[in-house]
C-alpha atoms as a PDB file:
ATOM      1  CA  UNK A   1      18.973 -75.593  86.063  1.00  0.00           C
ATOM      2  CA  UNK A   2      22.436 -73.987  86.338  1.00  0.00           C
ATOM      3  CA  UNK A   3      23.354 -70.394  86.078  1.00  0.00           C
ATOM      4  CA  UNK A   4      24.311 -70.848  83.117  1.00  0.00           C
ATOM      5  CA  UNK A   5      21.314 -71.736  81.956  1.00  0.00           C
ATOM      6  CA  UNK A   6      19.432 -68.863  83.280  1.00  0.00           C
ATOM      7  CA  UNK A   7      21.832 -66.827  81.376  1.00  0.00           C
ATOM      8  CA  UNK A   8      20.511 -68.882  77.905  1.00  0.00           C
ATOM      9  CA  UNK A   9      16.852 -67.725  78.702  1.00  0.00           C
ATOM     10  CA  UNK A  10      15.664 -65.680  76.430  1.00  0.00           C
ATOM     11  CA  UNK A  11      14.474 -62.115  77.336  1.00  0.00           C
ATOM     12  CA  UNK A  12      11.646 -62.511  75.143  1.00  0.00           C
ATOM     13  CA  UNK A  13       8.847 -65.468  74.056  1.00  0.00           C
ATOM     14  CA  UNK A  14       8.607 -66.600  71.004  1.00  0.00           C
ATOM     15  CA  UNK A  15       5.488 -65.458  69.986  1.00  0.00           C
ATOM     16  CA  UNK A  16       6.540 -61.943  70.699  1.00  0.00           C
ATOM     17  CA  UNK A  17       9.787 -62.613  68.758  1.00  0.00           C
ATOM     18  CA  UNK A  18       7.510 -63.671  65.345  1.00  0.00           C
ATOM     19  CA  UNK A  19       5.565 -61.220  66.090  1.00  0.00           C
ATOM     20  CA  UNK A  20       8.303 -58.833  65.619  1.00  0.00           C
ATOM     21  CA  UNK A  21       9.533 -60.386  62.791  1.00  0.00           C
ATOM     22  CA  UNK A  22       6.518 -60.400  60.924  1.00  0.00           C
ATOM     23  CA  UNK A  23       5.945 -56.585  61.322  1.00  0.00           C
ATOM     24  CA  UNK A  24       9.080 -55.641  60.054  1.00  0.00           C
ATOM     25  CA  UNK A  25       8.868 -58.218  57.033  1.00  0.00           C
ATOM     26  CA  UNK A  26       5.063 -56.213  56.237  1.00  0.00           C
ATOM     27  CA  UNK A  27       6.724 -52.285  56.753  1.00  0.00           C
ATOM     28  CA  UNK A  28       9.760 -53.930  54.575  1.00  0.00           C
ATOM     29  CA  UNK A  29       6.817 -55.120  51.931  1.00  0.00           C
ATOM     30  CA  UNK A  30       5.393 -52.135  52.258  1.00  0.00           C
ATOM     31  CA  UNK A  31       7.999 -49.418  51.577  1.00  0.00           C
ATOM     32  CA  UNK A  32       8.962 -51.710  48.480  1.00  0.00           C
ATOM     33  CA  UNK A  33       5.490 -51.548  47.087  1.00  0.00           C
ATOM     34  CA  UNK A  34       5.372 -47.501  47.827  1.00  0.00           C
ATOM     35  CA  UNK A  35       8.854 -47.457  46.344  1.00  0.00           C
ATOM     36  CA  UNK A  36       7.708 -49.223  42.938  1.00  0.00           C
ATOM     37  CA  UNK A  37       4.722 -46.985  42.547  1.00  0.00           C
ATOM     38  CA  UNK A  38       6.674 -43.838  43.288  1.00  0.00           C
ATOM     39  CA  UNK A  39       8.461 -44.970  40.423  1.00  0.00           C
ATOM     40  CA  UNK A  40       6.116 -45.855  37.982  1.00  0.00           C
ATOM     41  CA  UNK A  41       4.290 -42.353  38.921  1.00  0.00           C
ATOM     42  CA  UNK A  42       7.350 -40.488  38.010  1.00  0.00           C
ATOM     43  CA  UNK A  43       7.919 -42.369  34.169  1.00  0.00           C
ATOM     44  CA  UNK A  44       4.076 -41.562  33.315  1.00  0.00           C
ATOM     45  CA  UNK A  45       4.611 -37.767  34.770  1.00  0.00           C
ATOM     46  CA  UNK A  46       7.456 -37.681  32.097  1.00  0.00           C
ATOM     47  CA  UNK A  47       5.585 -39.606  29.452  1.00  0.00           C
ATOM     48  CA  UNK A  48       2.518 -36.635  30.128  1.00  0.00           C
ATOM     49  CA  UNK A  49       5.187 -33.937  29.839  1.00  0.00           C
ATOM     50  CA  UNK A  50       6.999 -35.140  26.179  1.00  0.00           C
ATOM     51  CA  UNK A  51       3.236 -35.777  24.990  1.00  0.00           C
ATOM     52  CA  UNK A  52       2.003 -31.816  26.173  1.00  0.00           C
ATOM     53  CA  UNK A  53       5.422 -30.493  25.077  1.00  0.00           C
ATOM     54  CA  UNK A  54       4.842 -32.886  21.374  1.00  0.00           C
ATOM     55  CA  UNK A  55       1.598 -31.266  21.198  1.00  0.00           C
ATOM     56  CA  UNK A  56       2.237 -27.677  22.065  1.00  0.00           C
ATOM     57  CA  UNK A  57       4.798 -27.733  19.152  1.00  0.00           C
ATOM     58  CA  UNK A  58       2.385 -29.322  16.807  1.00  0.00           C
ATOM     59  CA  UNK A  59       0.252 -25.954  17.421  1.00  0.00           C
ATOM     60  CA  UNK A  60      -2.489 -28.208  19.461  1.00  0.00           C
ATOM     61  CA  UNK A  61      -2.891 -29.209  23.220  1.00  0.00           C
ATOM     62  CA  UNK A  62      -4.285 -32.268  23.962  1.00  0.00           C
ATOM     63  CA  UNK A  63      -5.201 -33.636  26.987  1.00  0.00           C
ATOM     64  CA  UNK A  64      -3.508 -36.714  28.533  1.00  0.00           C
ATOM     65  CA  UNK A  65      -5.854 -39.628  28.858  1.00  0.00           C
ATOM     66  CA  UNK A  66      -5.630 -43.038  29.440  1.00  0.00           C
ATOM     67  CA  UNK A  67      -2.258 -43.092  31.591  1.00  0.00           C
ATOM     68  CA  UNK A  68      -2.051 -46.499  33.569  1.00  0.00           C
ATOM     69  CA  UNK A  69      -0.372 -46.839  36.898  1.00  0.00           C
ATOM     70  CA  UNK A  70       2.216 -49.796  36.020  1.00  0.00           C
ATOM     71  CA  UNK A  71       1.536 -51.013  40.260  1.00  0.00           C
ATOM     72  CA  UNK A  72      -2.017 -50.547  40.024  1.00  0.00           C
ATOM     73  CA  UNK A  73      -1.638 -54.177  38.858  1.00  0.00           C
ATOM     74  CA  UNK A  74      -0.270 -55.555  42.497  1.00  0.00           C
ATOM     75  CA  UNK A  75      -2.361 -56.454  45.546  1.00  0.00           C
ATOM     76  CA  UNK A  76      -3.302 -53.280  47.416  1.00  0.00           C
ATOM     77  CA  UNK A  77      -1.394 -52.096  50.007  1.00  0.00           C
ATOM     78  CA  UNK A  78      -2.505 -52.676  54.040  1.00  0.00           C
ATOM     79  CA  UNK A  79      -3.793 -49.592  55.440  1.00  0.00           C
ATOM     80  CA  UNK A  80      -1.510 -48.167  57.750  1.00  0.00           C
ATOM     81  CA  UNK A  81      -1.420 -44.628  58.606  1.00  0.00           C
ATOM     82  CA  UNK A  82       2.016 -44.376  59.656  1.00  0.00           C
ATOM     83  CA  UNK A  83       3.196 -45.173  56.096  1.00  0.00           C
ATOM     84  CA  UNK A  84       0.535 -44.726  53.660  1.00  0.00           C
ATOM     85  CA  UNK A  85      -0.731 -40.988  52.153  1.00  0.00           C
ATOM     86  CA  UNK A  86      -4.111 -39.697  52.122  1.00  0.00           C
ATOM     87  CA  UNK A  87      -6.207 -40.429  48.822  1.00  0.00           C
ATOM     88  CA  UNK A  88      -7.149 -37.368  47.292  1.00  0.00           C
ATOM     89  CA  UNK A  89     -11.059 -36.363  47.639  1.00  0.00           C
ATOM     90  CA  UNK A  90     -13.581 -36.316  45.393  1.00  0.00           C
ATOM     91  CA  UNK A  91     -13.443 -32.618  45.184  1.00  0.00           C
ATOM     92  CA  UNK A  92      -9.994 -32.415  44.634  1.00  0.00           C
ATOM     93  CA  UNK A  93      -9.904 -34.532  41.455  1.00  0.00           C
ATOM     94  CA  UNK A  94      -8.814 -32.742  38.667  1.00  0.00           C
ATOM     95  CA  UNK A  95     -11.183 -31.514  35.975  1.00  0.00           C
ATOM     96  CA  UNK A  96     -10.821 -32.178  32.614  1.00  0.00           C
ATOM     97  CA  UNK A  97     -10.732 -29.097  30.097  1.00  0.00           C
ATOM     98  CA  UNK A  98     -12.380 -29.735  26.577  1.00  0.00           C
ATOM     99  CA  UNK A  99      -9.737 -30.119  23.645  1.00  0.00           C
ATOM    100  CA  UNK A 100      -9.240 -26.792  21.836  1.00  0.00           C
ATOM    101  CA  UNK A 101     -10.349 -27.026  17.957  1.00  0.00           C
ATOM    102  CA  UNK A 102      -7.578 -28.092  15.591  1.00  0.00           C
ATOM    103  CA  UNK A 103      -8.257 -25.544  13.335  1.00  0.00           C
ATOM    104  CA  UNK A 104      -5.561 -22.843  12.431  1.00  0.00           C
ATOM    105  CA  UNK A 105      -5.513 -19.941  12.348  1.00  0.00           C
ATOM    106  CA  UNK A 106      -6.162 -17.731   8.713  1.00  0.00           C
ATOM    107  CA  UNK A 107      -4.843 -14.361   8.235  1.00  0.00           C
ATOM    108  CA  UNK A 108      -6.606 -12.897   5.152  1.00  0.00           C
ATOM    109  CA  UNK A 109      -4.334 -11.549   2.265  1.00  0.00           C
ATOM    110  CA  UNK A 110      -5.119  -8.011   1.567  1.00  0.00           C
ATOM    111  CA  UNK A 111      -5.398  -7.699  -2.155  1.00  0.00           C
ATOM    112  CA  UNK A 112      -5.093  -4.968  -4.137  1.00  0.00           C
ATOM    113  CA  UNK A 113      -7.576  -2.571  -5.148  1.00  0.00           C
ATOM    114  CA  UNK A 114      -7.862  -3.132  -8.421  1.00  0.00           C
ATOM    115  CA  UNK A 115     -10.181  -0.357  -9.684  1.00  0.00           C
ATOM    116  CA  UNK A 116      -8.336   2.756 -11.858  1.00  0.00           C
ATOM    117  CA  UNK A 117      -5.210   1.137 -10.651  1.00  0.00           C
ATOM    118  CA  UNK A 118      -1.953   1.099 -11.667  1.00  0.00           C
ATOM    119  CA  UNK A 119      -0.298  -1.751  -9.960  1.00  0.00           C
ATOM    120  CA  UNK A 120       0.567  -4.658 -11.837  1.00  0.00           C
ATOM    121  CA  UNK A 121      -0.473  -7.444  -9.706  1.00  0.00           C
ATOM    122  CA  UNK A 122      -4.647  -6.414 -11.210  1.00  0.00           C
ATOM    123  CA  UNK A 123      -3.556  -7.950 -14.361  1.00  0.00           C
ATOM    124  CA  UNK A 124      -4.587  -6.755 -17.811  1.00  0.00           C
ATOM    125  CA  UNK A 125      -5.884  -3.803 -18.464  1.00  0.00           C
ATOM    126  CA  UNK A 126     -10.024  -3.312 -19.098  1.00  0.00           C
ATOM    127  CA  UNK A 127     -12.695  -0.519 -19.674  1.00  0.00           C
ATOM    128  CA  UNK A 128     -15.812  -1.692 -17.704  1.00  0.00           C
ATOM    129  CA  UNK A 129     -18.177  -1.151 -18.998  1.00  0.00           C
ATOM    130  CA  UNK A 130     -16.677  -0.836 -22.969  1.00  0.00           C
ATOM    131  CA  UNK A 131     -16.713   2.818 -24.115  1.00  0.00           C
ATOM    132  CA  UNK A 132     -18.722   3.898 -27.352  1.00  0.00           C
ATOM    133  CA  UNK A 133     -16.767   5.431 -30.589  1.00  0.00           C
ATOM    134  CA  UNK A 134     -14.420   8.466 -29.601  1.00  0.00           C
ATOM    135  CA  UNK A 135     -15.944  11.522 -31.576  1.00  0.00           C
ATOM    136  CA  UNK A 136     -13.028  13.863 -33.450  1.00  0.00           C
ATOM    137  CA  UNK A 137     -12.403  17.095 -31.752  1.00  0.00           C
ATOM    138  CA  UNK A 138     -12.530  20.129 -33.996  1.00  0.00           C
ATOM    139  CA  UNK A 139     -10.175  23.136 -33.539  1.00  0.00           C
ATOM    140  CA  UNK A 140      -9.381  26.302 -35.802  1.00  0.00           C
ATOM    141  CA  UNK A 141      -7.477  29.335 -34.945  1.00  0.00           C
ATOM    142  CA  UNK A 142      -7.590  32.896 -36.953  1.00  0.00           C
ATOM    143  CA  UNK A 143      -5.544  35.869 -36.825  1.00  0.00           C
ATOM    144  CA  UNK A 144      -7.141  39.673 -36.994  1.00  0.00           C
ATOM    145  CA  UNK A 145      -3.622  40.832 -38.725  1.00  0.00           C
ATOM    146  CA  UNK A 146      -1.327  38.221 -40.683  1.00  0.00           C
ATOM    147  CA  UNK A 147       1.184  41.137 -41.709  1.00  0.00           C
ATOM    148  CA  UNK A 148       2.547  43.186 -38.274  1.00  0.00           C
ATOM    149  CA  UNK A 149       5.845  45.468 -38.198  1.00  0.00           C
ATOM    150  CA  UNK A 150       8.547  44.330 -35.499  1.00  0.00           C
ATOM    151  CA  UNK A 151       7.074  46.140 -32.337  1.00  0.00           C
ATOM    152  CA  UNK A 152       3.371  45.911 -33.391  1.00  0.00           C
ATOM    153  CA  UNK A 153       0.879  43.804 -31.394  1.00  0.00           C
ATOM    154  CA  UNK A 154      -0.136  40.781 -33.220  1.00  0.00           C
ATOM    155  CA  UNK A 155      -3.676  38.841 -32.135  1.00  0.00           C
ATOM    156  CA  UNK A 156      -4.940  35.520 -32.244  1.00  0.00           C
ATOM    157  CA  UNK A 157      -8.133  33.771 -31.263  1.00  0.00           C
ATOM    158  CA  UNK A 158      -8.073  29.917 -30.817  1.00  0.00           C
ATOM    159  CA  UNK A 159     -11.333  27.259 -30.529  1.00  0.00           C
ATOM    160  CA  UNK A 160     -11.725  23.855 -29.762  1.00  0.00           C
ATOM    161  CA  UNK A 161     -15.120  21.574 -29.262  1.00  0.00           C
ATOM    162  CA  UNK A 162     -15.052  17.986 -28.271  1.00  0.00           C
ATOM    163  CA  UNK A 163     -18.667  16.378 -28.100  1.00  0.00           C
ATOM    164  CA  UNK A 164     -17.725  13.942 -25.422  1.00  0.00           C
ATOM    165  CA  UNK A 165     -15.030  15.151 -23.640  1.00  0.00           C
ATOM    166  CA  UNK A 166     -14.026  18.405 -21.832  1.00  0.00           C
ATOM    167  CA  UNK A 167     -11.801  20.831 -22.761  1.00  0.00           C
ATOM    168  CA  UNK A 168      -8.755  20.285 -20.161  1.00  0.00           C
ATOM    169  CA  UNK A 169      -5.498  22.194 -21.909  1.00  0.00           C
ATOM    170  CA  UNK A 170      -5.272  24.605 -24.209  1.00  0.00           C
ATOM    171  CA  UNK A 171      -2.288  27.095 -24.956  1.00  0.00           C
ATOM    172  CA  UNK A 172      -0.885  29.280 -28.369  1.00  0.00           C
ATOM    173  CA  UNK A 173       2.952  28.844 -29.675  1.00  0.00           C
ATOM    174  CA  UNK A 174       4.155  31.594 -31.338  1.00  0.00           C
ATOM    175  CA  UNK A 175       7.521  30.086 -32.882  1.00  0.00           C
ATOM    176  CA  UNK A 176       9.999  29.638 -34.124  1.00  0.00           C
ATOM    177  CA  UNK A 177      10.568  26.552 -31.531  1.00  0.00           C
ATOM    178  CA  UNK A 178       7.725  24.782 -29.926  1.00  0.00           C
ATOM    179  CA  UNK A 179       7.025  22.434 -27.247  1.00  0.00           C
ATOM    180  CA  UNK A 180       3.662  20.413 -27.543  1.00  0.00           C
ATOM    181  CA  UNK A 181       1.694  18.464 -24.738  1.00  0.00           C
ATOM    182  CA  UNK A 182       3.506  15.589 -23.718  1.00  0.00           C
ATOM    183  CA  UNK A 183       1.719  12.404 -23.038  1.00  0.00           C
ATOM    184  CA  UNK A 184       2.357  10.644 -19.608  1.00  0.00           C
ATOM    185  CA  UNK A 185       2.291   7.024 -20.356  1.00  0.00           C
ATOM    186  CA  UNK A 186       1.791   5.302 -17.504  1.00  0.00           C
ATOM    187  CA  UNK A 187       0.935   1.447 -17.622  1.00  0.00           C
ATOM    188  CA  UNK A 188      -2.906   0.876 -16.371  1.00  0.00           C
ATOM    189  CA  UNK A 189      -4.051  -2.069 -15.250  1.00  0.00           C
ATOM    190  CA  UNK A 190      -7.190  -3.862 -14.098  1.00  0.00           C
ATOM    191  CA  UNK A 191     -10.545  -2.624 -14.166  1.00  0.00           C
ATOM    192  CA  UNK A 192     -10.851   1.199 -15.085  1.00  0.00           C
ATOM    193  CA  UNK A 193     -13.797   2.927 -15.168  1.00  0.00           C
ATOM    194  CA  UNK A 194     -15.678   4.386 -18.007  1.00  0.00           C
ATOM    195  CA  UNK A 195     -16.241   7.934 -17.421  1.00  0.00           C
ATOM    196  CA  UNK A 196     -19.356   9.507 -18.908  1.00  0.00           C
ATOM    197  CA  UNK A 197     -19.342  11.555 -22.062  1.00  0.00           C
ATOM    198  CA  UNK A 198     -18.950  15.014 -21.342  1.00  0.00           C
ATOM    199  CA  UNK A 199     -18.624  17.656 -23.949  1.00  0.00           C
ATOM    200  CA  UNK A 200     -16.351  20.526 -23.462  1.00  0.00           C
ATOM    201  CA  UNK A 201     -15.505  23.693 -25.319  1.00  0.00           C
ATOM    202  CA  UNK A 202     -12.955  26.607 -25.267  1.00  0.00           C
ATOM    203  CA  UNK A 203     -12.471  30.038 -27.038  1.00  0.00           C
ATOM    204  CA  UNK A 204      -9.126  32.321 -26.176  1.00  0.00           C
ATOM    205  CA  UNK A 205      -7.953  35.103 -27.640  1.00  0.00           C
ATOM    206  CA  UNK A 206      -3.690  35.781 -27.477  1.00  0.00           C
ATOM    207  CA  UNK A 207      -1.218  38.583 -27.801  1.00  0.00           C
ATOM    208  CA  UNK A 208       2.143  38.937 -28.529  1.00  0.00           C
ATOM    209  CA  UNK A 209       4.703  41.289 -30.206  1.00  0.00           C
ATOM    210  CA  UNK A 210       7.735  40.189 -31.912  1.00  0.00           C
ATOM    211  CA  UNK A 211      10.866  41.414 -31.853  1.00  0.00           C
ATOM    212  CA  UNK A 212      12.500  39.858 -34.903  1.00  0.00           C
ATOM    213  CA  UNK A 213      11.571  40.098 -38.327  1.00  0.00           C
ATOM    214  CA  UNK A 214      10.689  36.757 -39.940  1.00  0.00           C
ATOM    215  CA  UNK A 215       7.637  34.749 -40.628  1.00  0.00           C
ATOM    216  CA  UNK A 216       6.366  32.694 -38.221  1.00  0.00           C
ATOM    217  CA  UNK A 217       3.557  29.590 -37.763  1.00  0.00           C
ATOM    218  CA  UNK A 218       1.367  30.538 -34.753  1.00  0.00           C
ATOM    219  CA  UNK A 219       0.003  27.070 -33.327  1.00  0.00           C
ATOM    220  CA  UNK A 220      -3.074  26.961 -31.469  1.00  0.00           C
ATOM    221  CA  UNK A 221      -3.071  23.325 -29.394  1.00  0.00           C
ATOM    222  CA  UNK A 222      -5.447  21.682 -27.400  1.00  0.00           C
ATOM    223  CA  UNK A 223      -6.611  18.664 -25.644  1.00  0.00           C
ATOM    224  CA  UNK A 224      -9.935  16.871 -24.315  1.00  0.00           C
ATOM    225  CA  UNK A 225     -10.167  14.451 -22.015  1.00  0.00           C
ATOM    226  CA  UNK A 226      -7.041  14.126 -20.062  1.00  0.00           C
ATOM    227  CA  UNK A 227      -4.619  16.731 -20.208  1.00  0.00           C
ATOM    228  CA  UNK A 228      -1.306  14.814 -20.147  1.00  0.00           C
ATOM    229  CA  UNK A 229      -3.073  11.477 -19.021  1.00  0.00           C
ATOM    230  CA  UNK A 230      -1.673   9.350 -21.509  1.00  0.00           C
ATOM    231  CA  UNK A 231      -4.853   6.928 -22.052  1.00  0.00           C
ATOM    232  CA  UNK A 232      -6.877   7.342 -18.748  1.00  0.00           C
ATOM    233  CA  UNK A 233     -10.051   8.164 -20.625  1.00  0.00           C
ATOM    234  CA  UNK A 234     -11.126   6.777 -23.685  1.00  0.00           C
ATOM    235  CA  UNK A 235     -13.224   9.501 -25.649  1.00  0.00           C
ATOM    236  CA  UNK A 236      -9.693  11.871 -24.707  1.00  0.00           C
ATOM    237  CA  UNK A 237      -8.336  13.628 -28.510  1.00  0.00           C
ATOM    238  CA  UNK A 238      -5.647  16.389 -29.349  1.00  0.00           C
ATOM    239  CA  UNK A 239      -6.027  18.562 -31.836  1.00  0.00           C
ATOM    240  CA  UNK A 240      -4.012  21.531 -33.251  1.00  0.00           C
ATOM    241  CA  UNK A 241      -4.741  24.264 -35.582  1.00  0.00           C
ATOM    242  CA  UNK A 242      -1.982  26.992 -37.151  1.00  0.00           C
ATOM    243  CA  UNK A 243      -2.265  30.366 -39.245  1.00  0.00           C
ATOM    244  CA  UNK A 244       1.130  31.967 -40.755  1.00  0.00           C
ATOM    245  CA  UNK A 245       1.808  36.139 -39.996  1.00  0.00           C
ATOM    246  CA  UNK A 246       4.626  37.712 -41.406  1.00  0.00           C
ATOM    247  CA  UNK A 247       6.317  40.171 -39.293  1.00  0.00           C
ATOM    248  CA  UNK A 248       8.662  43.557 -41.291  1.00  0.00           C
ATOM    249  CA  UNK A 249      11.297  45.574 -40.173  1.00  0.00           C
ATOM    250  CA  UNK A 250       9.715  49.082 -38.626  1.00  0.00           C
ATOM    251  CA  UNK A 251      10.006  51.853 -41.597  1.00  0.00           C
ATOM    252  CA  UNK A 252      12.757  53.698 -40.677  1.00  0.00           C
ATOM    253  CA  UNK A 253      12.036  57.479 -40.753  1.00  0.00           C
ATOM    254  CA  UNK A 254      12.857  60.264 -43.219  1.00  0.00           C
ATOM    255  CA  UNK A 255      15.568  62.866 -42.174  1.00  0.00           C
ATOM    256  CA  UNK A 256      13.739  66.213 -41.721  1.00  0.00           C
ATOM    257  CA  UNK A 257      14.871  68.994 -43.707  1.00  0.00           C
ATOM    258  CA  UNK A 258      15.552  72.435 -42.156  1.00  0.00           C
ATOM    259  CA  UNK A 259      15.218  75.209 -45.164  1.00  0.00           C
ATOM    260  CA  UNK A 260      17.566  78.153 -44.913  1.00  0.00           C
ATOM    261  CA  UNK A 261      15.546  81.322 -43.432  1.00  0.00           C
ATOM    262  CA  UNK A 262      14.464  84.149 -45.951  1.00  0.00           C
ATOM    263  CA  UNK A 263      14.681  87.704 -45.053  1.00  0.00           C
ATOM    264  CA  UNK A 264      12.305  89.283 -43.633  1.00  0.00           C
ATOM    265  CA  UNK A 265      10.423  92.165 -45.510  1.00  0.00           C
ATOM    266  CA  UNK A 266       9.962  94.301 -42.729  1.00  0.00           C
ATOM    267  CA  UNK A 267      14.290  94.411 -42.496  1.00  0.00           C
ATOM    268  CA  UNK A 268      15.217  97.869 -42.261  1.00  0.00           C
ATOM    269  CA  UNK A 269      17.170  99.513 -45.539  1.00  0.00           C
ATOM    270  CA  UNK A 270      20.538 101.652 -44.771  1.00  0.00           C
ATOM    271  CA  UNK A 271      19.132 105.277 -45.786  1.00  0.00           C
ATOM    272  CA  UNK A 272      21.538 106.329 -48.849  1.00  0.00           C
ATOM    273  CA  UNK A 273      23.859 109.332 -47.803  1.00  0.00           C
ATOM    274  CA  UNK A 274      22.829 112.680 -48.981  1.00  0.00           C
ATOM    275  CA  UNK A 275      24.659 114.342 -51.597  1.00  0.00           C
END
């Protein structure tokens, strides 16, 4: 054989050649395979996180089940710890956590309290239970003088009885204008109460002197029940009761007459002159 042949030798045999060829054909197999599942692991991490993001806007978590590994489908891959990573252990395996409940949550309305109420939302207005008949109050007032002189004192004694309601308000007008209880009339609504019967009673005596001559209505007023309430008890009644006085100018008084002094007896007399 020539030199030239020697310099055609090859440095290596064939077997070691193939050999070489087939281990880099497996590690080229290999990193494709590793390649593919990397893959398909990172499209069903994204599929898990639309589905928890899906359900956590729904107002429920759910947990992902039932995810397949697209490569799990291939021939497994040769063990080779150069290339290949560690299986996770038994104890590492992640736990599953039990659904929570679908339920949702239910905030309670607060509703009105609809007892003596006056809000509008209680609806219609009702005595519980129904009130009996409302008994008549019955009022009078007297006068110890009807006739006074401007400057006098004039007295007046009022009285009022209700048999199932209390005497609240009570007052004496002496004229010529007069203001009366007002009523209140506010809207009730819902269930009211009915309070108990409770009779009431009132006796006043009143002064006054006027200043004017005239004659005047003296108005004794009063009410039962609520004073001003405008409905908010049902056995509630007003009653009034009035005497007339007449009131005269003050006599005016008589001049007093001085008389013109007389002379006195015991005055002494001029003596007469003597002859």
């Amino acid at each position: 054989m020539t030199s030239d042949d020697d310099d055609l030798k090859p440095v290596h045999s064939e077997g070691e050649i193939l050999e070489r060829v087939h281990k880099r054909a497996t590690q080229l197999r290999r990193r494709k395979r590793f390649a593919r599942a990397s893959a398909a692991a990172t499209i069903a991490i994204v599929v898990l996180a639309g589905g928890l993001a899906i359900a956590h806007i729904g107002g429920t978590k759910h947990q992902a089940q039932g995810f397949v590994n697209p490569g799990a489908t291939d021939s497994p891959i040769p063990s080779d710890t150069s290339s290949e990573q560690p299986s996770p252990s038994a104890s590492e395996s992640p736990v599953e956590q039990p659904s929570p409940t679908d339920t949702p949550r239910v905030f309670p309305l607060i509703a009105p309290t609809c007892v003596n109420s006056y809000d509008s939302a209680c609806g219609a207005f009702y005595w519980d239970p129904a009130p009996g008949p409302n008994a008549p109050m019955t009022i009078s007032v007297t006068a110890l003088r009807t006739t006074v002189t401007v400057g006098e004192t004039i007295s007046v004694t009022g009285t009022a009885s209700d048999p199932d309601a209390e005497l609240n308000c009570h007052k004496v007008e002496w004229g010529p204008t007069y203001v009366y209880f007002g009523l209140t009339a506010t809207a009730m609504y819902g269930r009211w109460v009915t309070p108990d019967k409770t009779p009431g009673s009132v006796t006043e005596t009143f002064t006054h002197v006027y200043d004017t001559p005239g004659t005047y209505q003296v108005v004794f007023e009063a009410e039962s029940g609520s004073c001003g309430g405008g409905g908010t008890n049902p056995y509630s009644s007003q009653g009034t009761a009035d005497v007339t006085v007449t009131v005269l100018d003050a006599p005016t008084p008589s001049p007093t007459v001085t008389d013109s002094p007389t002379p006195s007896a015991s005055a002494s007399v001029s003596p007469s002159p003597s002859p």
